[in-house]
C-alpha atoms as a PDB file:
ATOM      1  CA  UNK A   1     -16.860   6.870 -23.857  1.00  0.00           C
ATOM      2  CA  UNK A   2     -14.706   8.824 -26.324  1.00  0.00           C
ATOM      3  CA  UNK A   3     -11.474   5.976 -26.562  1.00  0.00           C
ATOM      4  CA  UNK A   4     -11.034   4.092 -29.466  1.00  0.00           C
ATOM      5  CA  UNK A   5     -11.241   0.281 -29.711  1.00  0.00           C
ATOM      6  CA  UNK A   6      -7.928  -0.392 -29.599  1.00  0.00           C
ATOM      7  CA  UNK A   7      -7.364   2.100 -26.905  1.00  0.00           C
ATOM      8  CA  UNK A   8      -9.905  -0.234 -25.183  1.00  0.00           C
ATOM      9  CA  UNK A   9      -8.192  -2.673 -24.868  1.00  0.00           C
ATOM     10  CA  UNK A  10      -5.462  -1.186 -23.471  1.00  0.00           C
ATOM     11  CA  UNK A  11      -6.847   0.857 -21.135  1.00  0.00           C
ATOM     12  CA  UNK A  12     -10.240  -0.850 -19.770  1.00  0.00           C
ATOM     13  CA  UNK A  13      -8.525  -3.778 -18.870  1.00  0.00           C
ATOM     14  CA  UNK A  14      -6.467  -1.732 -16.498  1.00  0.00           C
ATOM     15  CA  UNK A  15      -9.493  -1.269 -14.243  1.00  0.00           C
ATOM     16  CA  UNK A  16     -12.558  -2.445 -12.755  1.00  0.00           C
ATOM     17  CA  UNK A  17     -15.568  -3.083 -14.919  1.00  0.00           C
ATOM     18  CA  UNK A  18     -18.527  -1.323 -13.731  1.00  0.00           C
ATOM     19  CA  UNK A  19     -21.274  -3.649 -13.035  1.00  0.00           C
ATOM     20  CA  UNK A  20     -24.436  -2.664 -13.943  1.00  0.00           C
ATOM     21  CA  UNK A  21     -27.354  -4.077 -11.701  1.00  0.00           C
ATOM     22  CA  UNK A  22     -30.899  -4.755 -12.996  1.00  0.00           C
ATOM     23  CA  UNK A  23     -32.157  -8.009 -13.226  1.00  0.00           C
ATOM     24  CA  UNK A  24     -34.061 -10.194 -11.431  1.00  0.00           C
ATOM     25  CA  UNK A  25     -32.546 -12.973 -11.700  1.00  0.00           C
ATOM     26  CA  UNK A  26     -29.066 -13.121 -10.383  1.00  0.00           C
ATOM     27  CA  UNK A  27     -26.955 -16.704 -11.463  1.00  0.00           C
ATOM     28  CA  UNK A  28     -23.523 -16.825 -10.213  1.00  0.00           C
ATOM     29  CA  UNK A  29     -21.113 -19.737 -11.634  1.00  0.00           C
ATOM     30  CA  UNK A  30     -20.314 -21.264  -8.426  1.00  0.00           C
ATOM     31  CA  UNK A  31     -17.179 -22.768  -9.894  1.00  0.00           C
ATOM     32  CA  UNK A  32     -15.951 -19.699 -11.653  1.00  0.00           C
ATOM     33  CA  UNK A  33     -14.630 -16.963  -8.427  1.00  0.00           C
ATOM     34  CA  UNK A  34     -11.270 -17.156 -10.021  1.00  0.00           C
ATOM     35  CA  UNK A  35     -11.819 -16.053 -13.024  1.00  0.00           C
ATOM     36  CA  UNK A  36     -10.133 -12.359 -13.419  1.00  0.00           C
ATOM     37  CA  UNK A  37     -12.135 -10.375 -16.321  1.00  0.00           C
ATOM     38  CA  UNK A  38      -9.861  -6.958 -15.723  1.00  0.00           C
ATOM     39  CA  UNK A  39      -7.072  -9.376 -17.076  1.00  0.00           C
ATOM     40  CA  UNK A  40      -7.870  -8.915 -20.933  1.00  0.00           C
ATOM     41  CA  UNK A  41      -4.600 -10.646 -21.593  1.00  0.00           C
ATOM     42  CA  UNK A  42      -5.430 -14.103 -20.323  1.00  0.00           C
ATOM     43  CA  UNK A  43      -4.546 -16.104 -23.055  1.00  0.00           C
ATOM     44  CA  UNK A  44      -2.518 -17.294 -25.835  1.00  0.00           C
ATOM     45  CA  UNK A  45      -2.473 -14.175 -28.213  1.00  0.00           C
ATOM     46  CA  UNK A  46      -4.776 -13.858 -30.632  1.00  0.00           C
ATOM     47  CA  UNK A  47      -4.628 -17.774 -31.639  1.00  0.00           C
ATOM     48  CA  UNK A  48      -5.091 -18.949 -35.141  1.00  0.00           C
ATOM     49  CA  UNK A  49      -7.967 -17.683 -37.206  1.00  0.00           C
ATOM     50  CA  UNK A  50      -8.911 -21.632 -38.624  1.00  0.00           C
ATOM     51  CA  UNK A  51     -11.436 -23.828 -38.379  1.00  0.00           C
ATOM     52  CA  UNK A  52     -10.964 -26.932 -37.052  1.00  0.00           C
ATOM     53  CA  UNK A  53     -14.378 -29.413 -36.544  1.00  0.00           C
ATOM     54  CA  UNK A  54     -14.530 -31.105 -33.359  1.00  0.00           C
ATOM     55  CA  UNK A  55     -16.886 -34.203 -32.070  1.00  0.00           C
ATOM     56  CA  UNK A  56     -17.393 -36.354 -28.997  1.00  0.00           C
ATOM     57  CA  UNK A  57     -18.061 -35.038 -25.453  1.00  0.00           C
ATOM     58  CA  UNK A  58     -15.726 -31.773 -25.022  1.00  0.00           C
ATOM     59  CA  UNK A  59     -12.872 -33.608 -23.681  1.00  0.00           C
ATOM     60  CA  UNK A  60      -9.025 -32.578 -24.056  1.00  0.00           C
ATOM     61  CA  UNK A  61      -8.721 -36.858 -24.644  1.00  0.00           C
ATOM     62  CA  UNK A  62     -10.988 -36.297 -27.552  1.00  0.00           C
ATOM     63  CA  UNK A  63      -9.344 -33.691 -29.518  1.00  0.00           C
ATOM     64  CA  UNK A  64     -11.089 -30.482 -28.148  1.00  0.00           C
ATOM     65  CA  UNK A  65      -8.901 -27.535 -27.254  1.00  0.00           C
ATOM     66  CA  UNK A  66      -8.341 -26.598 -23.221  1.00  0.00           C
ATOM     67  CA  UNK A  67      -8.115 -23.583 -21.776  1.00  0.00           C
ATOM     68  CA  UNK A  68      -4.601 -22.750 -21.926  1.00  0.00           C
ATOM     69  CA  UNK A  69      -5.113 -22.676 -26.097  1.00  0.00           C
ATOM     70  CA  UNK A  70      -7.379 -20.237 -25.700  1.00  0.00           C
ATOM     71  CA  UNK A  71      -6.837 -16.555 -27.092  1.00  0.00           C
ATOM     72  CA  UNK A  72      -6.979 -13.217 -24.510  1.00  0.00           C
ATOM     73  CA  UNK A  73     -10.098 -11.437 -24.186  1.00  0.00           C
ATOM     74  CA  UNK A  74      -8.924  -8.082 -25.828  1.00  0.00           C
ATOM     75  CA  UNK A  75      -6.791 -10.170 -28.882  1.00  0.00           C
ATOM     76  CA  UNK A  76     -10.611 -11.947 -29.371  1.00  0.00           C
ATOM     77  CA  UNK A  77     -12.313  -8.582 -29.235  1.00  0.00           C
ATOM     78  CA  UNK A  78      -9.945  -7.147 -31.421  1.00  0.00           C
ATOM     79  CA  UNK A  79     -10.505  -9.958 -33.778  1.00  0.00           C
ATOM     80  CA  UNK A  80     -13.799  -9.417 -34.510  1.00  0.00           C
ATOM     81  CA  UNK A  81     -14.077  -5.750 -34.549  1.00  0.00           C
ATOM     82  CA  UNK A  82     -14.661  -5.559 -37.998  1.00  0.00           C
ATOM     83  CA  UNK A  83     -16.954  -8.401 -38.222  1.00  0.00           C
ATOM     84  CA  UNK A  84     -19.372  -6.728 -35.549  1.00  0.00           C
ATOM     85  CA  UNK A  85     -18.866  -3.855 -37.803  1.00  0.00           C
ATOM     86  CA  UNK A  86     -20.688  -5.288 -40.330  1.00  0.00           C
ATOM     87  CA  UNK A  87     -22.690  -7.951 -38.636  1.00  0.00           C
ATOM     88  CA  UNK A  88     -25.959  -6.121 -38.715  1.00  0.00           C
ATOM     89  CA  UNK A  89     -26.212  -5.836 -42.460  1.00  0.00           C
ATOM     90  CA  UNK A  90     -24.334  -9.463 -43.152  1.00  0.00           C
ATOM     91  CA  UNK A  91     -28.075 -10.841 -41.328  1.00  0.00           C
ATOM     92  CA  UNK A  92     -30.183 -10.093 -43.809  1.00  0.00           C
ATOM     93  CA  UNK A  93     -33.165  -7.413 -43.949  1.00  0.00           C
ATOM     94  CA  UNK A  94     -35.046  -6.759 -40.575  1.00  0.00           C
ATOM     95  CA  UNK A  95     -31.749  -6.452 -38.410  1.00  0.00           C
ATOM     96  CA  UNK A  96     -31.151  -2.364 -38.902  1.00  0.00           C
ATOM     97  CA  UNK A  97     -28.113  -0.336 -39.836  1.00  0.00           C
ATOM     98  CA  UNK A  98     -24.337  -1.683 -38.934  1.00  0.00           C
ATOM     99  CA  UNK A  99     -23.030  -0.708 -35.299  1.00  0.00           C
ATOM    100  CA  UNK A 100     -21.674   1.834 -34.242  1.00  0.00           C
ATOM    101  CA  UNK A 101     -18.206   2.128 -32.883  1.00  0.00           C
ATOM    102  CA  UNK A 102     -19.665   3.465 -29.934  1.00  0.00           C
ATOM    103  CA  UNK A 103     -22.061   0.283 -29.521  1.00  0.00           C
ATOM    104  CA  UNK A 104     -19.298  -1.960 -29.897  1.00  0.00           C
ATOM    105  CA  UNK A 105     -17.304  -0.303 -27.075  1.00  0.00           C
ATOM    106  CA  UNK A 106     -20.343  -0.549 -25.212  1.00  0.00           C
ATOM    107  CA  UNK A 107     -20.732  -4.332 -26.344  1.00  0.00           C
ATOM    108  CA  UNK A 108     -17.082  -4.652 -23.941  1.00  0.00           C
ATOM    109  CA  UNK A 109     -18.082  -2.964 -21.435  1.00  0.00           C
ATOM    110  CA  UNK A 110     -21.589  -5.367 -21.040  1.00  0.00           C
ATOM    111  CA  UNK A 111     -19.563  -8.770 -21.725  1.00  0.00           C
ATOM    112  CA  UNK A 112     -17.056  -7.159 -18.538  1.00  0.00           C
ATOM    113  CA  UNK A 113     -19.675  -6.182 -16.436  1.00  0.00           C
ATOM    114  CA  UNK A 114     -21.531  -9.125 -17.066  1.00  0.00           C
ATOM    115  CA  UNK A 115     -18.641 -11.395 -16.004  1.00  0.00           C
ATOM    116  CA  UNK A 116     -17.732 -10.190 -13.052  1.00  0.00           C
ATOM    117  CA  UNK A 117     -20.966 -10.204 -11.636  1.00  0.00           C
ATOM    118  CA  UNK A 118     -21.447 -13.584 -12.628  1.00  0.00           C
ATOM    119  CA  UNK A 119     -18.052 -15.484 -12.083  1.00  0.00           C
ATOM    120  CA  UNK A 120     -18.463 -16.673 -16.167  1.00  0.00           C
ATOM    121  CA  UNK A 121     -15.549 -16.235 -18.158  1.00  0.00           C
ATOM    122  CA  UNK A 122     -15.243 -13.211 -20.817  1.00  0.00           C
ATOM    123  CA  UNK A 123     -13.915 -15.262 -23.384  1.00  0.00           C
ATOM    124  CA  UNK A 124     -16.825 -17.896 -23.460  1.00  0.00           C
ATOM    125  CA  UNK A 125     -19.581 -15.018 -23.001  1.00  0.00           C
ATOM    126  CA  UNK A 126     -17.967 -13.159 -26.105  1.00  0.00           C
ATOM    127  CA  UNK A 127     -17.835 -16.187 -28.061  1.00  0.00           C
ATOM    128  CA  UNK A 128     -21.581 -17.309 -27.421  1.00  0.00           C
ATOM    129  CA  UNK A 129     -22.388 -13.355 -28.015  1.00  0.00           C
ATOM    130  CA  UNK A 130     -20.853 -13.663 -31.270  1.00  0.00           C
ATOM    131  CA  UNK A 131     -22.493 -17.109 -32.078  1.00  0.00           C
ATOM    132  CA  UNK A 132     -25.878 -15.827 -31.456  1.00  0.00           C
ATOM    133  CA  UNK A 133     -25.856 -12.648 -32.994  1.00  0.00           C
ATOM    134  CA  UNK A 134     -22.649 -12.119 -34.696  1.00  0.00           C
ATOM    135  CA  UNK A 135     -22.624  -9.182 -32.218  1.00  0.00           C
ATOM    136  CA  UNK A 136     -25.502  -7.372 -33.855  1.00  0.00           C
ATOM    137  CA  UNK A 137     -27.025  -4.526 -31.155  1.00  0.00           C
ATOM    138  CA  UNK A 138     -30.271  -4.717 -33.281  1.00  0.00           C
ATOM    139  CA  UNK A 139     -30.375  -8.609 -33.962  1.00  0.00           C
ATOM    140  CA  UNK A 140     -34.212 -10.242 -34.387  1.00  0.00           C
ATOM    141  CA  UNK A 141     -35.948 -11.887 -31.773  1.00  0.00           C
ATOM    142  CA  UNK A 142     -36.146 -15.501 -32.574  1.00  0.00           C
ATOM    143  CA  UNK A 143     -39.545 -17.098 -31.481  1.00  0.00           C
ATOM    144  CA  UNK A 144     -39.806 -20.702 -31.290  1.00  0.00           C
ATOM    145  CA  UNK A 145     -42.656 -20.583 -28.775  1.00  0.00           C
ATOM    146  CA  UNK A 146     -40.541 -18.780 -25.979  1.00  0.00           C
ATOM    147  CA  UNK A 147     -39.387 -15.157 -27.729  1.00  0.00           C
ATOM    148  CA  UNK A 148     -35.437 -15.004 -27.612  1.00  0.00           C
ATOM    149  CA  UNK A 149     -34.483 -11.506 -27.859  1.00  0.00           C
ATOM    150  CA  UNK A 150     -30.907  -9.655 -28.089  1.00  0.00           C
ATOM    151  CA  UNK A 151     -27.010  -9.960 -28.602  1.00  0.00           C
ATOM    152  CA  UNK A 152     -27.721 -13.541 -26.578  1.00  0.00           C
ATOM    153  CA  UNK A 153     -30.885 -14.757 -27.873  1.00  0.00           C
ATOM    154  CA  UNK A 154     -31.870 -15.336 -23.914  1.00  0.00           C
ATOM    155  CA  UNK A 155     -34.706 -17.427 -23.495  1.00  0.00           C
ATOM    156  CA  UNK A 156     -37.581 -14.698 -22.756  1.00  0.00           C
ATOM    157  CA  UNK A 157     -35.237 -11.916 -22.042  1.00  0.00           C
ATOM    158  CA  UNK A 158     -36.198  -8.663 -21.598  1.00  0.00           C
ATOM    159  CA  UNK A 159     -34.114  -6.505 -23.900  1.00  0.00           C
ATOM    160  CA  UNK A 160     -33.825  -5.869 -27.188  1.00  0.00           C
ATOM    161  CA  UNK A 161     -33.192  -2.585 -29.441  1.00  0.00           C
ATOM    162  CA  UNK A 162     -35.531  -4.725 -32.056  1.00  0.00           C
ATOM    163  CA  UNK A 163     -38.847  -5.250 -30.458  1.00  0.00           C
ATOM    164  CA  UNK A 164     -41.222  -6.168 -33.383  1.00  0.00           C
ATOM    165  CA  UNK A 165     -39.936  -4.523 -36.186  1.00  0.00           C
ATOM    166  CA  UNK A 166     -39.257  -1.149 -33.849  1.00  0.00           C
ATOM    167  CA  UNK A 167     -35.274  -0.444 -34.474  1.00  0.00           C
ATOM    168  CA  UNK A 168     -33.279   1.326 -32.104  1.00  0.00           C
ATOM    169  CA  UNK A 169     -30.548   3.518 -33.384  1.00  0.00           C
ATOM    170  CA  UNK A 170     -28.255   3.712 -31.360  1.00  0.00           C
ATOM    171  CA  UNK A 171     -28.868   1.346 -29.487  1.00  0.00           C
ATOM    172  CA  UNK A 172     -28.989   2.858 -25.554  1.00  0.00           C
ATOM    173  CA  UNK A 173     -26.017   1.270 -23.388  1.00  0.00           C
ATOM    174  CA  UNK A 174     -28.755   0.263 -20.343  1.00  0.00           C
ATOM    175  CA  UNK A 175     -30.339  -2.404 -23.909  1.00  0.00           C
ATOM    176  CA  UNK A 176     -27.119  -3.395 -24.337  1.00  0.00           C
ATOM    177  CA  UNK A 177     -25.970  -4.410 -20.848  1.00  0.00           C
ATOM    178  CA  UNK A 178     -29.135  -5.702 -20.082  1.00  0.00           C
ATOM    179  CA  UNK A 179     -29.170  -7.962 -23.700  1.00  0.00           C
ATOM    180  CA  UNK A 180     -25.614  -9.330 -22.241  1.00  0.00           C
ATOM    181  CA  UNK A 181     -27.029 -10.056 -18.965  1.00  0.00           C
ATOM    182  CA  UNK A 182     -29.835 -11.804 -19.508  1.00  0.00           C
ATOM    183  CA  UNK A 183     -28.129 -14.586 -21.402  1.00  0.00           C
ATOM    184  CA  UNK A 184     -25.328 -14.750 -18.829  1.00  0.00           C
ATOM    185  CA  UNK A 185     -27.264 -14.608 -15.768  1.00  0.00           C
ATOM    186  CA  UNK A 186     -30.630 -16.053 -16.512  1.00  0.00           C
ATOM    187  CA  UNK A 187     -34.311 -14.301 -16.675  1.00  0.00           C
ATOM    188  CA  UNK A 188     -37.053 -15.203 -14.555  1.00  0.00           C
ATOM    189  CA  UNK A 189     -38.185 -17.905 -17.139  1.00  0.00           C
ATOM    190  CA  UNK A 190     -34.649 -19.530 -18.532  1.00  0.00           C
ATOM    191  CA  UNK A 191     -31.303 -20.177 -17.120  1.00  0.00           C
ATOM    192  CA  UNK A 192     -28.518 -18.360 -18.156  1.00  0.00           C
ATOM    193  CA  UNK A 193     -24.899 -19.441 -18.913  1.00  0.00           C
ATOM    194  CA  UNK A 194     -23.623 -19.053 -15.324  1.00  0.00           C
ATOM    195  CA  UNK A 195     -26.604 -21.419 -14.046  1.00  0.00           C
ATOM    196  CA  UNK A 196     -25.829 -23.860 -16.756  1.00  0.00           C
ATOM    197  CA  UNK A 197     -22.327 -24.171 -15.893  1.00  0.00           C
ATOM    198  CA  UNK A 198     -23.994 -24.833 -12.316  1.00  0.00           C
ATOM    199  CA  UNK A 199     -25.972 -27.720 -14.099  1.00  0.00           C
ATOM    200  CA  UNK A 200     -22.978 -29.420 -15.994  1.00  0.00           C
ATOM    201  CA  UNK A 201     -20.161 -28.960 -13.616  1.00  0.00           C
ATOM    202  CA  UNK A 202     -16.707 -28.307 -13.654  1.00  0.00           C
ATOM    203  CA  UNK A 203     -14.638 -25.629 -13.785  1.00  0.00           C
ATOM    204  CA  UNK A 204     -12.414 -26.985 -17.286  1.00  0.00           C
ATOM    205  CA  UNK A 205     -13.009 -25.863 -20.667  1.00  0.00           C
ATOM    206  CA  UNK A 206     -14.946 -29.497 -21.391  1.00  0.00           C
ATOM    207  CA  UNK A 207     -17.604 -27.798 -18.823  1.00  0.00           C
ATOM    208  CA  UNK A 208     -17.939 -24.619 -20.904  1.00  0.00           C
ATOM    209  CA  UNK A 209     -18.164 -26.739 -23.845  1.00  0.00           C
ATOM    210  CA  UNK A 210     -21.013 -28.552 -22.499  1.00  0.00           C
ATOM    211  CA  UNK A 211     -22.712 -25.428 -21.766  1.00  0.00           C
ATOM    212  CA  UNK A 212     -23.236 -24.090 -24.914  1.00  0.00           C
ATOM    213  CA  UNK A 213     -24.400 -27.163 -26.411  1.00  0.00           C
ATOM    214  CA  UNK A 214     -26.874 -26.759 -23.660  1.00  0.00           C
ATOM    215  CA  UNK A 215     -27.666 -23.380 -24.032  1.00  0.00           C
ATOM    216  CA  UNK A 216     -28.028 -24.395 -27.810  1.00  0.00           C
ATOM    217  CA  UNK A 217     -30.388 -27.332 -27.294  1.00  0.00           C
ATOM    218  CA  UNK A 218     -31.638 -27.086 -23.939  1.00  0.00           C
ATOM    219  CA  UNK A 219     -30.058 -30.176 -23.141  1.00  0.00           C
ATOM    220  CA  UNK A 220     -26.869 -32.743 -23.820  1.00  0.00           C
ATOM    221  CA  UNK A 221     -27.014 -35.884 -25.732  1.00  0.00           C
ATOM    222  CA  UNK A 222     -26.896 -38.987 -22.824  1.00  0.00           C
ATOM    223  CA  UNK A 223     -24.097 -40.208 -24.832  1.00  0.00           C
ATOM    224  CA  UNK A 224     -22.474 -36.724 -23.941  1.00  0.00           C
ATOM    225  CA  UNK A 225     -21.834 -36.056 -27.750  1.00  0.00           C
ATOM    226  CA  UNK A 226     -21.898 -32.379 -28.457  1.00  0.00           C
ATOM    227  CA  UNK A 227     -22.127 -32.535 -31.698  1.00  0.00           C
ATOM    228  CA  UNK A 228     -26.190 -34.046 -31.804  1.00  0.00           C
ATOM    229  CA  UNK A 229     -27.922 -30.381 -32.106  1.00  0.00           C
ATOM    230  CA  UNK A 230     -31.241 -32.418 -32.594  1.00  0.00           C
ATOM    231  CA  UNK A 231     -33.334 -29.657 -34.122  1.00  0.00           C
ATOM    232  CA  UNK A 232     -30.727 -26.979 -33.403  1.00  0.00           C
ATOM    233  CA  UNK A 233     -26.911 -26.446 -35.044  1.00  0.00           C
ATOM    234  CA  UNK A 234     -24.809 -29.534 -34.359  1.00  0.00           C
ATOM    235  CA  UNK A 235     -21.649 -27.723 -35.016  1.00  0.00           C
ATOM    236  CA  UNK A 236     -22.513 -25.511 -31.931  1.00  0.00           C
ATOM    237  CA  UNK A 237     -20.128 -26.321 -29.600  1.00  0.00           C
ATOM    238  CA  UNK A 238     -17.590 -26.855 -32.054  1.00  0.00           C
ATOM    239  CA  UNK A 239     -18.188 -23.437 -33.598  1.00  0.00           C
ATOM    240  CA  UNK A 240     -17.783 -21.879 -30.076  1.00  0.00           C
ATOM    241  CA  UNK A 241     -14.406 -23.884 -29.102  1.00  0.00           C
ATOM    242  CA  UNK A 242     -13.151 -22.100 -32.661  1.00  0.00           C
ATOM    243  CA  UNK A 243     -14.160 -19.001 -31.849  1.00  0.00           C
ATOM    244  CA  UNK A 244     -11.851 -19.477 -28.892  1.00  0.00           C
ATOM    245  CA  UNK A 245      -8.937 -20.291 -30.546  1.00  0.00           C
ATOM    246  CA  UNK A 246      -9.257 -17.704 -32.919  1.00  0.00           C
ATOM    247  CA  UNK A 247     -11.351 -18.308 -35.309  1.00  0.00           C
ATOM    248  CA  UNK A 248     -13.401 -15.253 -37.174  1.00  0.00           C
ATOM    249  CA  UNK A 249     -13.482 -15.444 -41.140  1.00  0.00           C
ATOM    250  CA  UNK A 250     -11.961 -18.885 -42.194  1.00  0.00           C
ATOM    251  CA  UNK A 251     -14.105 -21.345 -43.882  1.00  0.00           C
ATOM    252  CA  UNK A 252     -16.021 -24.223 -41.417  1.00  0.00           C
ATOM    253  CA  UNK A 253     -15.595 -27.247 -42.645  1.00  0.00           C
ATOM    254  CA  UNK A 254     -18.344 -28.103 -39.921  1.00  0.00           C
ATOM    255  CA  UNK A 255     -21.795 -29.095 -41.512  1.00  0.00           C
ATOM    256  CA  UNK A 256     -24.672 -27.115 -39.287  1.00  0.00           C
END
């Protein structure tokens, strides 16, 4: 795909995403038909690029942002261009050379797909993408007893263009889209985002907020708090209703 990111932007969200079909498991956010991801200009602009920490269960009522503060799709991709750019080296040794401009056009094109096969919204699946990887194509697998490969981390997925120490470069487009699926539509041995929407309920932005604590965790506090991470980052959920909003480079003020 010879168009430039910006050109992206303009020009993929003017038509259909192609979906690209090859996993076995196939969750669908029940909740989630109306969501539009050829609109990239769904939201408030780019937003604000602060940090703001939230606690408590996700709620508008309790401070956290809803969805009509949210930025677009191609403002938020635009956003972090540069820091998917870089994100490769910023991990540390073991994650393999910086992406390509190519593999970040091809990182769109997998978070599009992705969400219109699966109802989940762009916005949310870019911001856990991010969270997870910092949008690294060649980002380590993560083991903690279940290996959690790819731009998701998905719990056993099947894709990766880092598979024990064997780098990838580039990094095919058929890795990528299938690194994005997986942690948006489940593998055969973990639940996706889409079926953990399913789980918490909702259609709001407090839903999607619960969701990635659970993603995070594998669960939700009973008290509904969101910001108990329990063994994983407690400033999960908060990091990913910042991300959101806008946020890219500015200082957390969020203790992990």
């Amino acid at each position: 795909m010879p168009l430039t990111l910006l050109s992206a932007v303009t020009l993929l969200g003017l038509v259909n995403p192609t979906p690209v079909f090859h996993r076995a498991s196939k969750q669908v956010f029940a909740l989630g038909a109306a969501n539009r991801p050829t609109n990239v200009h769904d939201g408030v602009g780019a937003g604000c690029d602060t940090y703001k920490t939230y606690s408590g269960d996700g709620s508008a009522s309790s401070g956290w942002p809803d969805m009509a503060q949210w930025v677009s799709f191609g403002d938020m991709f635009v956003a972090n261009q540069n820091l998917m750019r870089a994100s490769c080296v910023n991990l540390g040794p073991g994650n393999g050379p910086d992406n390509s401009d190519e593999e970040i056009e091809q990182i769109w094109d997998a978070v599009q797909s992705a969400s219109t096969q699966t109802n989940v919204d762009h916005r949310f699946i870019l911001a856990i993408l991010l969270q997870e990887s910092s949008g690294c194509v060649r980002v380590r697998t993560t083991d903690n007893g279940v290996p959690n490969p790819g731009l998701m981390q998905a719990h056993d997925g099947g894709f990766s263009c880092n598979t024990n120490g064997n780098i990838q470069t580039p990094c095919p487009a058929s890795e990528i889209d299938g690194m994005v699926l997986d942690g948006v539509a489940g593998t055969l041995s973990g639940d996706g985002l889409a079926g953990i929407l399913n789980q918490v309920g909702g259609e709001d932005a407090r839903a999607y907020y619960r969701a990635a604590r659970q993603y995070n965790t594998g669960s939700i506090a009973e008290d509904g708090n969101l910001d108990e991470g329990g063994y994983s980052t407690d400033c999960y959920a908060s990091d990913i209703a910042n991300r959101l909003t806008g946020w890219v480079w500015a200082e957390s003020g969020c203790s992990h």
